[in-house]
Protein backbone atom coordinates (compact mmCIF):
# COMPACT_ATOMS: atom_id res chain seq x y z
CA UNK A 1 47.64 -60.89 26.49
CA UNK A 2 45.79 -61.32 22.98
CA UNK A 3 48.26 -59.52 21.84
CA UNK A 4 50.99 -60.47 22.58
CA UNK A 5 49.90 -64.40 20.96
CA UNK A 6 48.33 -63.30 18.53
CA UNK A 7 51.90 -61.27 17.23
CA UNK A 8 54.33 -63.34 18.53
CA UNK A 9 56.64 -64.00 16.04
CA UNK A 10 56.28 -60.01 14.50
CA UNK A 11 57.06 -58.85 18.27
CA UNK A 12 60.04 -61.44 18.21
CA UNK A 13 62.11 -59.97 15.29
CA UNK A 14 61.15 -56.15 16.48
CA UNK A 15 58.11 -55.43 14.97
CA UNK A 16 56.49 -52.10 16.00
CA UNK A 17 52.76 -53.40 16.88
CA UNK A 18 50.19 -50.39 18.18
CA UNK A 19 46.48 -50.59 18.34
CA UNK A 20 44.38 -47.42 19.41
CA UNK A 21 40.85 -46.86 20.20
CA UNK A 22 39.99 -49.93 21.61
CA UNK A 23 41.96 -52.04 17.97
CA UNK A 24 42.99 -55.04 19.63
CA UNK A 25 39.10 -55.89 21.06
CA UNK A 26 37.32 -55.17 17.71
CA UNK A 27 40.24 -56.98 15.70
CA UNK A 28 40.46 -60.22 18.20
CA UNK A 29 36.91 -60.42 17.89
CA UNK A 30 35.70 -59.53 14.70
CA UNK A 31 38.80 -60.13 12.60
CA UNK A 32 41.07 -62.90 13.60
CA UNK A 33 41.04 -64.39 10.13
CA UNK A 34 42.70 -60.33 9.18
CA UNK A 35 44.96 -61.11 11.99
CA UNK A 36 45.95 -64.13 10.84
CA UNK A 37 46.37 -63.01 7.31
CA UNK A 38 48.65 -60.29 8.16
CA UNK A 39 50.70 -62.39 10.75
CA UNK A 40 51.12 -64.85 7.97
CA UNK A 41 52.00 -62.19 5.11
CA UNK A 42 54.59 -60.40 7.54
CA UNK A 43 56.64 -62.97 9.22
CA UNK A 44 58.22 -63.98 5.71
CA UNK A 45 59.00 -60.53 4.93
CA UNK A 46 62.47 -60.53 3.23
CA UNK A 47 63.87 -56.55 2.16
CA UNK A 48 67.13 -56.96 0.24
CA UNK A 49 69.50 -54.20 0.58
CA UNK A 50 69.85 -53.86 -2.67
CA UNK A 51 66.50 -53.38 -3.28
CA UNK A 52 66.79 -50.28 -0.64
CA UNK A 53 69.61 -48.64 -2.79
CA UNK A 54 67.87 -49.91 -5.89
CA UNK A 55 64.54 -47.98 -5.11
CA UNK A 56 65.72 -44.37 -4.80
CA UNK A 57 63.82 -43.97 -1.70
CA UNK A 58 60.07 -44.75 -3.72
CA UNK A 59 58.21 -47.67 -3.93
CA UNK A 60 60.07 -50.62 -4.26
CA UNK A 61 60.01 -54.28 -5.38
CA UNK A 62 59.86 -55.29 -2.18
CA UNK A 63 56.41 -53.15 -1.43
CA UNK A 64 55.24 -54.89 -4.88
CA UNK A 65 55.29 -58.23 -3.46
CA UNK A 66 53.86 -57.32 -0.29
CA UNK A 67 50.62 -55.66 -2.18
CA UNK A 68 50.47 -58.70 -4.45
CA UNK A 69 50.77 -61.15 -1.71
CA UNK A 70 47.90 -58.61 0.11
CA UNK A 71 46.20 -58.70 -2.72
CA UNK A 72 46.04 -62.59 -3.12
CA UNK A 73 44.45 -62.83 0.07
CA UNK A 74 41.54 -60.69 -1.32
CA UNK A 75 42.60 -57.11 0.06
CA UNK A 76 41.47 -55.24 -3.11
CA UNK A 77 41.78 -51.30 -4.00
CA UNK A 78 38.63 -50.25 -3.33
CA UNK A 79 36.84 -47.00 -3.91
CA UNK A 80 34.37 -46.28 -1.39
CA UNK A 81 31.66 -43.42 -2.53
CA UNK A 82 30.03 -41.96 0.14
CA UNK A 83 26.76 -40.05 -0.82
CA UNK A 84 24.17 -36.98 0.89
CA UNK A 85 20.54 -37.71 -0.39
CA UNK A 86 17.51 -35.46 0.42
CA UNK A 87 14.82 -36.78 -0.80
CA UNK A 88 15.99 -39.21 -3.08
CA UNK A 89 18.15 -36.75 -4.60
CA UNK A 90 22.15 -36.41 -4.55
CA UNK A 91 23.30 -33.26 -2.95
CA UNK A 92 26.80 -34.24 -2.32
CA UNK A 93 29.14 -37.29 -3.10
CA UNK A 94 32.71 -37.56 -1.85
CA UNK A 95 35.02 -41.07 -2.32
CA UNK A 96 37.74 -42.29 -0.48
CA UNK A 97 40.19 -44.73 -2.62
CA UNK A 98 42.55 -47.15 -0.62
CA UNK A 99 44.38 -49.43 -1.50
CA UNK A 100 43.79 -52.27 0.28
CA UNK A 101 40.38 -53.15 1.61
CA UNK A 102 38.39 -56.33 2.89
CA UNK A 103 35.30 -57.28 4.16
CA UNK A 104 34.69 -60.56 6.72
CA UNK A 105 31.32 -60.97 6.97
CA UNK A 106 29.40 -57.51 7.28
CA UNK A 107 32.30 -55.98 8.26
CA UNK A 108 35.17 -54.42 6.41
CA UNK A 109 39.09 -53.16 7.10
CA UNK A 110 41.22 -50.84 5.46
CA UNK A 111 44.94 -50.46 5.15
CA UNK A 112 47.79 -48.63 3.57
CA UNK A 113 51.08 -49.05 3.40
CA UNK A 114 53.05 -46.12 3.75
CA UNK A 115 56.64 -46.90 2.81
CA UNK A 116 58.56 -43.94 1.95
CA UNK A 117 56.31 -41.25 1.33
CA UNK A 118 56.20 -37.51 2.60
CA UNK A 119 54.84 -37.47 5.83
CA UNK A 120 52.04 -35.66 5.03
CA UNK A 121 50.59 -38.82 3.87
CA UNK A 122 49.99 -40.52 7.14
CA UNK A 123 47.17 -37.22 7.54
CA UNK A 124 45.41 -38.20 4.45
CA UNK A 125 45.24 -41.81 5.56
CA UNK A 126 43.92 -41.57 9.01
CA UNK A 127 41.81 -38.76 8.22
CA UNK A 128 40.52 -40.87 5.61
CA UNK A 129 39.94 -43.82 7.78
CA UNK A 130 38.42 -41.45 10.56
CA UNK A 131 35.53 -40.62 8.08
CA UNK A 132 35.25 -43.82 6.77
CA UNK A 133 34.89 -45.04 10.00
CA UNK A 134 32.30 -42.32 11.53
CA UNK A 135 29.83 -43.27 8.18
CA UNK A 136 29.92 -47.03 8.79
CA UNK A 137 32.29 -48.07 5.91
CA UNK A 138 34.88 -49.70 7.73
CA UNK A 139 35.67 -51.09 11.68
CA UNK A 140 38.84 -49.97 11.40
CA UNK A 141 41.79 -49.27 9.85
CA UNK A 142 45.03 -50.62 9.45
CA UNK A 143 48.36 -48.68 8.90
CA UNK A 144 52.22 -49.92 7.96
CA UNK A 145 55.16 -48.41 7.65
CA UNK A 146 59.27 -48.08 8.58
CA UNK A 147 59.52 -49.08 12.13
CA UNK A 148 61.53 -47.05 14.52
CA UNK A 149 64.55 -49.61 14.09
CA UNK A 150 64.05 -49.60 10.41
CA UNK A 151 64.52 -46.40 10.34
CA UNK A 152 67.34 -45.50 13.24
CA UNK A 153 69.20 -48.67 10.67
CA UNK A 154 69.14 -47.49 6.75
CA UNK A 155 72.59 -45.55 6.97
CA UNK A 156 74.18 -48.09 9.13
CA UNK A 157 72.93 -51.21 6.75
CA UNK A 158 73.65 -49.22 3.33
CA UNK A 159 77.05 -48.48 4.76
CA UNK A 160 78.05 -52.02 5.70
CA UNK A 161 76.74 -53.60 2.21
CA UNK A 162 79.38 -51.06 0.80
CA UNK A 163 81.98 -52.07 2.70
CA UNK A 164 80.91 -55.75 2.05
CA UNK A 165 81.24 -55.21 -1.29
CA UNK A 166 84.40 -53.18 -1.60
CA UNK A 167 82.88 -50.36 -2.81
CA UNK A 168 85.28 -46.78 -2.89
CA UNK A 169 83.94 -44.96 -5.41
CA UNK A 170 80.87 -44.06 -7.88
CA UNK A 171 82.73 -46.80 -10.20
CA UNK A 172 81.96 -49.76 -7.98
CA UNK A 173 78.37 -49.29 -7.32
CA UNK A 174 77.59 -48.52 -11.54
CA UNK A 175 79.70 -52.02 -11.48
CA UNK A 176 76.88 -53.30 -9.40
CA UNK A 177 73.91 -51.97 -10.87
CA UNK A 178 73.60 -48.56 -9.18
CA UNK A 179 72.67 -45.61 -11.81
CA UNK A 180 73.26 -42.80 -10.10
CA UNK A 181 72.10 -39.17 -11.29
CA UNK A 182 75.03 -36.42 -12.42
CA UNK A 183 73.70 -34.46 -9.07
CA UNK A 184 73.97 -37.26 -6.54
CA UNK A 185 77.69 -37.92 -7.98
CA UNK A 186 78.45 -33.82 -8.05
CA UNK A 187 77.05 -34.12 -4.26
CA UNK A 188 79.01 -36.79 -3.15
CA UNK A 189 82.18 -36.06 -4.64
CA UNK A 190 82.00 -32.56 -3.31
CA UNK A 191 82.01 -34.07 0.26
CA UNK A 192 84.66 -36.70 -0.85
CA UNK A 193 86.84 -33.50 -2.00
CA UNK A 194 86.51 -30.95 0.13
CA UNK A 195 89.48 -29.62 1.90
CA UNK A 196 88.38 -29.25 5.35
CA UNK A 197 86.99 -32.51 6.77
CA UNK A 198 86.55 -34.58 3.61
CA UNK A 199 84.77 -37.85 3.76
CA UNK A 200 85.76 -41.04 2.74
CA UNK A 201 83.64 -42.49 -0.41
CA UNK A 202 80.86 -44.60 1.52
CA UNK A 203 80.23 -42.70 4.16
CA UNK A 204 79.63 -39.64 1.92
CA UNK A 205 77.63 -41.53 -0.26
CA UNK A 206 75.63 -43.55 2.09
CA UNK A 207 74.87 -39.89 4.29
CA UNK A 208 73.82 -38.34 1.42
CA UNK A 209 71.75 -41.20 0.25
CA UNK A 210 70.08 -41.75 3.03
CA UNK A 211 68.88 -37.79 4.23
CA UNK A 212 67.86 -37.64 0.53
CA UNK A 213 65.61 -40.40 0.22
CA UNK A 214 64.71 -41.47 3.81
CA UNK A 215 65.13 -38.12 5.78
CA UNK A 216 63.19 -36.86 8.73
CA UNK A 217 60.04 -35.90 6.37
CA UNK A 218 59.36 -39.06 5.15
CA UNK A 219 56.99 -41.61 6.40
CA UNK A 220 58.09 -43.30 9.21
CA UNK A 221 57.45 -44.64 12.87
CA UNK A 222 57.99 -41.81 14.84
CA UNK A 223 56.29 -39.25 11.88
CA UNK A 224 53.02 -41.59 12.81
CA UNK A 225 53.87 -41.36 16.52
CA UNK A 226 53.58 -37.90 16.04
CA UNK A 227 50.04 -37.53 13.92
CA UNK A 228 48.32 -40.11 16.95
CA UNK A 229 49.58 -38.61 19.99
CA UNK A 230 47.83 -35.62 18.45
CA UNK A 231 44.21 -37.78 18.20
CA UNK A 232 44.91 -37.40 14.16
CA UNK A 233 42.35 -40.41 13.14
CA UNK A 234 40.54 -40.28 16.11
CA UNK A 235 38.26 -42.32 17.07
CA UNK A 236 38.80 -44.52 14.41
CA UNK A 237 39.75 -47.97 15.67
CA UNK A 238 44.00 -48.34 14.02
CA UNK A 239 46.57 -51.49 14.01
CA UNK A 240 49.70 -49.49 13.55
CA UNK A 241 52.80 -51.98 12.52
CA UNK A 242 56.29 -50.66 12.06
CA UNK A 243 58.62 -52.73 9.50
CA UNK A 244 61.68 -53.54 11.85
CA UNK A 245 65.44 -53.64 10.77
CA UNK A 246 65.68 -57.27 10.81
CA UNK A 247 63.98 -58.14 7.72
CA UNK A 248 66.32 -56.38 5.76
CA UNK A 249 69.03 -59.06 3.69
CA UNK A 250 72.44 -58.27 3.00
CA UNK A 251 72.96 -61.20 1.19
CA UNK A 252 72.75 -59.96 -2.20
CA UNK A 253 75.28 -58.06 -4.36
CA UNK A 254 73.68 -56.90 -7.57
CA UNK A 255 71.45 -53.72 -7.09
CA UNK A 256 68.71 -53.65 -9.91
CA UNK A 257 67.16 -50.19 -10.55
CA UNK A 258 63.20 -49.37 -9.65
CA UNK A 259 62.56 -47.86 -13.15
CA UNK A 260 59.00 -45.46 -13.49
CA UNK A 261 57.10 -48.77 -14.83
CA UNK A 262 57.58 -50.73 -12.16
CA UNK A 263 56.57 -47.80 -9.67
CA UNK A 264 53.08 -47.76 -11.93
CA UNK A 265 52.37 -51.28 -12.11
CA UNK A 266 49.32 -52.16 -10.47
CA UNK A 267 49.27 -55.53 -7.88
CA UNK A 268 45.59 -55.95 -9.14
CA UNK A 269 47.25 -57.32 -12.53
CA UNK A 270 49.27 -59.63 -11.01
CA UNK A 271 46.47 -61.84 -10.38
């Protein structure tokens, strides 16, 4: 029942909302200022299309103002260093950095946002918030990522901006903004001009797109599914939230390039 107020409006537009290990308890108990927070930051979500295509499948602008408005609230990186003493000497120190972190009281939650990395990732981070966890560090963690809808969406939404915006060849999209690389054109065009079964423009371009930069491997709903139905993070207390299809705009028309800077640039210096 808590959870179902509590998320409301996140479970409205198709939010993918999972707690495991007993989450939902510790979290309505201990944390419902973090609750509130996160309710607050996600409902406004707003992913423009362009941004999508813009990104090349990395970090986006999008993910920028979602750390920065994260990191507002006081949900700091934070490098916990975890230390083995015997008598008063250091044997052994390990850390742990994540990148968003903050404590209520005494007690303290984690959480990463895993956009669109290689799945891989979503070991590190649970693993990561398992230890934490078992030495005290944190009550739990907190994990975000594509939703299932998000994800079952990209090639459908990239292909209906191009065909909102006219778009029929490599032309069009460099008149919008795109930049794309002389091996995604060679790709495409090979599809485009093949003699058996050639594809139109846009759906060449948007397939290829999309299995290159938000295939099966990448971090996703169901690639977490997977690492939790296997007790990966166990029994580390997790809020799992999936970024559904409907916060994604198609409003906009002009795609503006996620350049290597951007990618770098650290939320903590947007303060």
């Amino acid at each position: 029942m808590a959870r179902q107020k509590r998320f409301a409006k996140l479970l409205e537009q198709g939010f993918d909302i999972q707690f495991i290990s007993h989450a939902e308890a510790i979290l309505e108990s201990d944390f419902p200022d973090a609750l509130n927070e996160l309710e607050d930051v996600l409902t406004d979500l707003r992913l423009p299309i362009t941004e999508i295509i813009g990104s090349g499948g990395g970090e986006t602008k999008f993910t920028q103002r979602l750390r920065r408005a994260l990191t507002k609230l006081g949900w700091h990186k934070h490098e916990f260093r975890i230390g083995k003493t015997i008598d008063g000497v250091l044997k052994e120190s390990i850390s742990h950095e994540v990148d968003h972190v903050k404590s209520f009281g005494d007690r303290t939650l984690a959480m990463e946002i895993e956009w669109n990395n290689k799945d891989p990732f979503f070991d590190r981070d649970l693993e990561n918030f398992k230890r934490l966890h078992a030495d005290g560090a944190i009550s739990a963690g907190v994990l975000l990522t594509r939703g299932q809808s998000l994800q079952e969406s990209i090639y459908d939404l990239i292909h209906r901006y191009a065909d909102a915006q006219g778009i029929t060849g490599f032309q069009d999209l460099e008149g919008k903004g795109y930049e794309p690389t002389r091996k995604q054109i060679s790709a495409v065009m090979k599809r485009v001009t093949r003699e058996k079964n050639p594809l139109p423009f846009v759906e060449a371009w948007a397939g290829k797109f999309v299995s290159d930069k938000f295939g099966q491997a990448t971090t996703h709903w169901n690639k977490l599914q997977d690492r939790v139905t296997r007790g990966v993070g166990n029994p580390c207390p997790l809020l799992l939230i999936g970024l559904p299809a409907s916060i994604v705009d198609l409003t906009d028309t002009n795609i503006e390039m996620f350049d290597e800077a951007d990618a770098l640039a650290d939320p903590e210096d947007s303060e």
